[in-house]
Protein backbone atom coordinates (compact mmCIF):
# COMPACT_ATOMS: atom_id res chain seq x y z
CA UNK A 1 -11.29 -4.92 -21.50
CA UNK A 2 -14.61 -6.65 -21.45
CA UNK A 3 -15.96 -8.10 -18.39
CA UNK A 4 -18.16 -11.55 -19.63
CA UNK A 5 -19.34 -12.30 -16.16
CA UNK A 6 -20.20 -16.49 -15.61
CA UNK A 7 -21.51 -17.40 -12.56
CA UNK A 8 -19.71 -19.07 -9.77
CA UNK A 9 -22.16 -22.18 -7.67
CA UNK A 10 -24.53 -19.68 -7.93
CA UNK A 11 -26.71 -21.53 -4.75
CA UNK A 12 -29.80 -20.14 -2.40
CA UNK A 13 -27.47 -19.77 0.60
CA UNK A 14 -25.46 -17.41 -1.77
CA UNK A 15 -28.16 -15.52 -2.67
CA UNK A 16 -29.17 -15.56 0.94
CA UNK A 17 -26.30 -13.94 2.06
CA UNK A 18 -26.13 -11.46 -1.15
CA UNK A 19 -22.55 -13.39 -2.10
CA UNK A 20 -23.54 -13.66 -5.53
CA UNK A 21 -20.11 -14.32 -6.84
CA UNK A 22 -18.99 -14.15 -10.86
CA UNK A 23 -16.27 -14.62 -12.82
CA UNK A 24 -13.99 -13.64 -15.43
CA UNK A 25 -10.61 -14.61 -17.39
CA UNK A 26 -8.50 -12.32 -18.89
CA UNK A 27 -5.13 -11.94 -20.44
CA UNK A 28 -2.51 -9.34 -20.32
CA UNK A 29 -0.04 -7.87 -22.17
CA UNK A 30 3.00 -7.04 -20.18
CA UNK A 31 3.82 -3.60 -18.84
CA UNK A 32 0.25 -2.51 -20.30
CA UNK A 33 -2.35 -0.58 -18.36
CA UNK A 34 -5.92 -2.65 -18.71
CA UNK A 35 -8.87 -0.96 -17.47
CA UNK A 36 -11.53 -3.75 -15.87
CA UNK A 37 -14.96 -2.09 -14.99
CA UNK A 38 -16.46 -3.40 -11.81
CA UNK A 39 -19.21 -5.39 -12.83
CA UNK A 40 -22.73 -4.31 -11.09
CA UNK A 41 -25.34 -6.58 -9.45
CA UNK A 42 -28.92 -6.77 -9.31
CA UNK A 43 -30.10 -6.07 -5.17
CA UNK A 44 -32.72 -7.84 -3.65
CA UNK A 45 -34.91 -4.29 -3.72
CA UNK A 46 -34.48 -4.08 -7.23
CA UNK A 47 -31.85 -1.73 -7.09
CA UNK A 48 -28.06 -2.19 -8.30
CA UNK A 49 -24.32 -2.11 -6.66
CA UNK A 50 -21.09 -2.35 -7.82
CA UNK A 51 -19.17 -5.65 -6.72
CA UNK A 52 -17.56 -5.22 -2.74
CA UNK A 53 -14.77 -7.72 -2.98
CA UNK A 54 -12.41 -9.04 -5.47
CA UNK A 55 -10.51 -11.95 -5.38
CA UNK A 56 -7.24 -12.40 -8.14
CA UNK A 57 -5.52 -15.21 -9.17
CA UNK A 58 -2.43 -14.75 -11.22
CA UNK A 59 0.76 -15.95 -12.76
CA UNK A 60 2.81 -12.95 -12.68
CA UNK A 61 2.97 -10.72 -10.00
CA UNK A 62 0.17 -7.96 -10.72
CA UNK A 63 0.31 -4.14 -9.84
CA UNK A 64 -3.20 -2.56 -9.13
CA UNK A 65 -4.54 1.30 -9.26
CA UNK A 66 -6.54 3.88 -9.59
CA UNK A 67 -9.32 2.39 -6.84
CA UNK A 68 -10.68 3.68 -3.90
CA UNK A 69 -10.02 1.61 -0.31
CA UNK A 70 -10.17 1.97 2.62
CA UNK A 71 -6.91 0.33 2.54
CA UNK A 72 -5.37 3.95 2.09
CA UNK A 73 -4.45 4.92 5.43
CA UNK A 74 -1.71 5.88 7.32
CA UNK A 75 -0.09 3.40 9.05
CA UNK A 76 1.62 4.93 11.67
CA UNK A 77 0.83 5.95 15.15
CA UNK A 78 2.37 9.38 16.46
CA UNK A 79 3.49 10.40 13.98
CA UNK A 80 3.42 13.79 15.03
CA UNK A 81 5.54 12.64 18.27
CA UNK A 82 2.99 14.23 20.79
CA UNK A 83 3.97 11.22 23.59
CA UNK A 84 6.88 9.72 23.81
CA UNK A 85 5.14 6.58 23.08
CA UNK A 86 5.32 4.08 20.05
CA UNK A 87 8.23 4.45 18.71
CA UNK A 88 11.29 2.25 20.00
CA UNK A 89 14.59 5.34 20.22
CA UNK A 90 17.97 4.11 19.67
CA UNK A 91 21.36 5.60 21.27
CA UNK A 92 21.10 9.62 20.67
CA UNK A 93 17.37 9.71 20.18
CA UNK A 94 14.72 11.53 22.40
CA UNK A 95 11.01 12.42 22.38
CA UNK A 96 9.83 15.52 23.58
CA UNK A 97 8.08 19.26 22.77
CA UNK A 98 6.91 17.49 19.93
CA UNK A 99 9.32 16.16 18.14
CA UNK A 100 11.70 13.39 17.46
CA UNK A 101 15.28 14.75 18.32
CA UNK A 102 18.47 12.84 17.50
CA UNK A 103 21.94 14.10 18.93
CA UNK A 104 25.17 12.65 17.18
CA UNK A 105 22.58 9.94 16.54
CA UNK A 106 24.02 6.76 14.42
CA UNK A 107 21.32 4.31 16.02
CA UNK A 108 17.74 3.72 14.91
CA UNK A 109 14.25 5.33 15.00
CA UNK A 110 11.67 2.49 14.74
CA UNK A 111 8.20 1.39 14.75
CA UNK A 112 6.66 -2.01 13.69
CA UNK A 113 3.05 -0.99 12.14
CA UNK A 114 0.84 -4.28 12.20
CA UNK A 115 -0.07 -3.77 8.56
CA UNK A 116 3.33 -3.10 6.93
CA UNK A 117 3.54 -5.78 3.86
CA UNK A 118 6.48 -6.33 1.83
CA UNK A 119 5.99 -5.98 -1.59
CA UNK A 120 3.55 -2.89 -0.98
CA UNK A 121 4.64 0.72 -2.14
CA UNK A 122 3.92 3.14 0.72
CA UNK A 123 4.54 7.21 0.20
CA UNK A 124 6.73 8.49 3.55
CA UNK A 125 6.39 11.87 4.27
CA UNK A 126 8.44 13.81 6.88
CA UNK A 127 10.09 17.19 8.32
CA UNK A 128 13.41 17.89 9.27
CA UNK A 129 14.22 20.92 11.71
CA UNK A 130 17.14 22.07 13.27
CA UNK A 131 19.26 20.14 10.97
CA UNK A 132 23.21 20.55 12.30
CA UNK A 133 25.02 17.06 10.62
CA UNK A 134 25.37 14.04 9.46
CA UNK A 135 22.40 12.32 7.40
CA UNK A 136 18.73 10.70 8.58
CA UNK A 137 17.52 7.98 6.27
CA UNK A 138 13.68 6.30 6.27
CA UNK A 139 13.78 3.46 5.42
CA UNK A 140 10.42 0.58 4.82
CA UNK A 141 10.58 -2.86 5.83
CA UNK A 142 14.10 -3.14 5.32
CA UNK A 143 14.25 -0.50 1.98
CA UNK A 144 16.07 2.57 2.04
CA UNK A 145 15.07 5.94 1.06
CA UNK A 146 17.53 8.92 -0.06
CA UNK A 147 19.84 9.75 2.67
CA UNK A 148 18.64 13.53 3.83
CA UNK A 149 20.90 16.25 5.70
CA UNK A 150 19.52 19.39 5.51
CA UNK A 151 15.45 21.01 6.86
CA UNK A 152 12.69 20.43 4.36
CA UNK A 153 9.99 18.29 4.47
CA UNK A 154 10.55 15.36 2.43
CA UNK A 155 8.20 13.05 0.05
CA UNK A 156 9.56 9.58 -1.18
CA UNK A 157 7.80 6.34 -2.16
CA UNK A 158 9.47 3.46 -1.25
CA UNK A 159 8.54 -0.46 -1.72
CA UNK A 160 9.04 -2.16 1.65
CA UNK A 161 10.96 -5.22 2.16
CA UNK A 162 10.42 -7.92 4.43
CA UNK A 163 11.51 -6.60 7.82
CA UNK A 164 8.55 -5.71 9.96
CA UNK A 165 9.77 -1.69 10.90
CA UNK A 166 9.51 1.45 9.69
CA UNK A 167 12.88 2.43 10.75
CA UNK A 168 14.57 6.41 10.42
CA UNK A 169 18.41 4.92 9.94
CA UNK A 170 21.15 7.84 10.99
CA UNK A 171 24.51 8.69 10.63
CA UNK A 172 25.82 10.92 12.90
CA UNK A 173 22.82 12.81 12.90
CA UNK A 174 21.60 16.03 14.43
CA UNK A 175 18.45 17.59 14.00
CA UNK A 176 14.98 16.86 14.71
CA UNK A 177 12.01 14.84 12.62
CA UNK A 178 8.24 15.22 13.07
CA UNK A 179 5.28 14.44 11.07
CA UNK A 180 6.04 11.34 10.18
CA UNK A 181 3.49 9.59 7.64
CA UNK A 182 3.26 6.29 5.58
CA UNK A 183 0.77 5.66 3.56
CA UNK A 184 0.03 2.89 1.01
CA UNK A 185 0.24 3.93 -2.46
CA UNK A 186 -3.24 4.20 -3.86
CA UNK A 187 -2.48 5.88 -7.43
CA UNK A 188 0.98 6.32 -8.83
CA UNK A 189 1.91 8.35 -12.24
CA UNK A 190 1.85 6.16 -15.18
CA UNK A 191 5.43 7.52 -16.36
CA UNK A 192 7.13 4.24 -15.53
CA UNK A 193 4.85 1.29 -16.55
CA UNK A 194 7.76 -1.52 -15.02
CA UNK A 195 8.15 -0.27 -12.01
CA UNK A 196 5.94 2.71 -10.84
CA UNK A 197 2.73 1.05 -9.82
CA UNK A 198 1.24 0.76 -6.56
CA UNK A 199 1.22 -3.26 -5.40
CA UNK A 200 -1.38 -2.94 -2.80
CA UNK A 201 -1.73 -6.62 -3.09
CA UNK A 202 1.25 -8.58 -1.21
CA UNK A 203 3.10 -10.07 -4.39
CA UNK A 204 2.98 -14.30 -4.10
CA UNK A 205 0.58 -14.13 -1.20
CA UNK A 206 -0.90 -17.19 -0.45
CA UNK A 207 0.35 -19.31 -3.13
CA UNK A 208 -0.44 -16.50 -6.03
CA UNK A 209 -4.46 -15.55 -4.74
CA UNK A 210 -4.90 -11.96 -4.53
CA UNK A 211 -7.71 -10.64 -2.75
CA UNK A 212 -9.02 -7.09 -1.67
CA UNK A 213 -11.84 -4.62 -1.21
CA UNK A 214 -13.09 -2.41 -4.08
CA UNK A 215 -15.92 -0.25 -2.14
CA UNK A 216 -17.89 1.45 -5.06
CA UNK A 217 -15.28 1.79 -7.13
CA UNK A 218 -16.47 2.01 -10.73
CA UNK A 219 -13.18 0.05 -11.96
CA UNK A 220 -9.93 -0.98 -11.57
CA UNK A 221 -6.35 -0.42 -13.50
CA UNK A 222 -4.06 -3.86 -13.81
CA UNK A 223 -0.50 -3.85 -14.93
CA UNK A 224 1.52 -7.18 -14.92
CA UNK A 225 4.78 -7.35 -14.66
CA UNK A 226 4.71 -9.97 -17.26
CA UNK A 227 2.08 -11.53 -20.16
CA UNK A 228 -0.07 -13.48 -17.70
CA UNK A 229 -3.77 -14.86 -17.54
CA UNK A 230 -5.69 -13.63 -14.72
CA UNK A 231 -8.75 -14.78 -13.03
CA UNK A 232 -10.90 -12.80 -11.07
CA UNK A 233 -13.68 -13.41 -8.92
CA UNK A 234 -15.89 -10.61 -8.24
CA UNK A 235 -18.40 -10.62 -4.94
CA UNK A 236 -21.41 -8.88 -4.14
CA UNK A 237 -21.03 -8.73 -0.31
């Protein structure tokens, strides 16, 4: 996949402020991997960079991978339930000695991350102990996981929904969870090209525009969902 790069107003102030912005059209098949290298620029020293910044526009909702971002981190806070802070307990939860106990618990275990977006894939990772009944459930933004009832440590990605929480959802359960994590999807196996891709960006946000930060990534994977033409607008700074 070619990158012909045009330039975009090209102006002094942009080259002031090392904007520098190009841009390129492409089309894609759907359910196809497309590999777009990150197009370098020229620095004032003489030097070169990769582009910083991205921006997408599509017409199909477009699944991205196989970059690196800082956007990879995990969005909860105590997860490893050292306070009993952060985390909102419903009826037959409790927080203490380090972990997250639930007693005959059919109520909620929540927390509302600030940067939770629907339409995102995040991995959830976390341990059961002292497992006795019933089942404990995460579930992201609204989107259930498997229902588990026994100790393990458990791995699942989910794609979060619309409701702000990341919520553990019981039924009668009793055990314990701790070391809670949820983390966006940065690369996901290719076995599934429909449906096993990581959306990083937050599908229809702001009327179709995608943007994000690349860092010095050396390129990018797209996937669409279906044939589509999309734009991107590649930045310097």
């Amino acid at each position: 996949m070619a990158n012909t790069l045009t330039p975009v107003e090209r102006h002094d102030w942009l080259e002031i402020y090392t904007a520098q912005p190009y841009a390129t059209t492409q089309s894609l098949a759907a359910n196809v991997t497309e590999r777009v290298t990150v197009p370098t620029f020229t620095n004032a020293a003489g030097g070169t960079t990769n582009a910083s910044r991205l921006v997408i526009t599509a017409n199909a909702d477009l699944w991205v991978r196989g970059y690196a971002s800082g956007d990879g981190d995990d969005i909860i806070t105590n997860g490893a339930f050292a306070a009993d802070t952060d985390w909102t307990k419903g009826a037959g939860w409790a927080i203490a000695a380090g972990v997250a106990a639930a007693t005959t618990a059919s109520a909620e275990l929540t927390q509302s991350p600030t940067t939770l977006y629907e339409g995102r894939y995040y991995s959830v990772v976390f341990t059961v102990s002292g497992f006795s009944a019933g089942t404990v459930t995460a579930s992201i933004g609204g989107t259930n996981g498997t229902a588990r009832g026994s100790d393990a440590t458990f791995t699942e990605t989910i794609l979060a929904g619309a409701d702000a929480d990341v919520a553990f959802i019981t039924s009668s359960f009793t055990g314990n969870i701790d070391n809670v994590s949820v983390t966006p999807t940065i690369k996901v196996p290719a076995s599934d090209l429909t449906t096993g891709y990581a959306p990083l960006l937050v599908p229809q946000y702001m009327g179709g525009i995608r943007g994000f930060y690349v860092g010095n990534t050396e390129y990018i994977d797209l996937v669409s969902g279906s044939n589509s033409l999309v734009s991107m607008t590649w930045f310097r700074a």
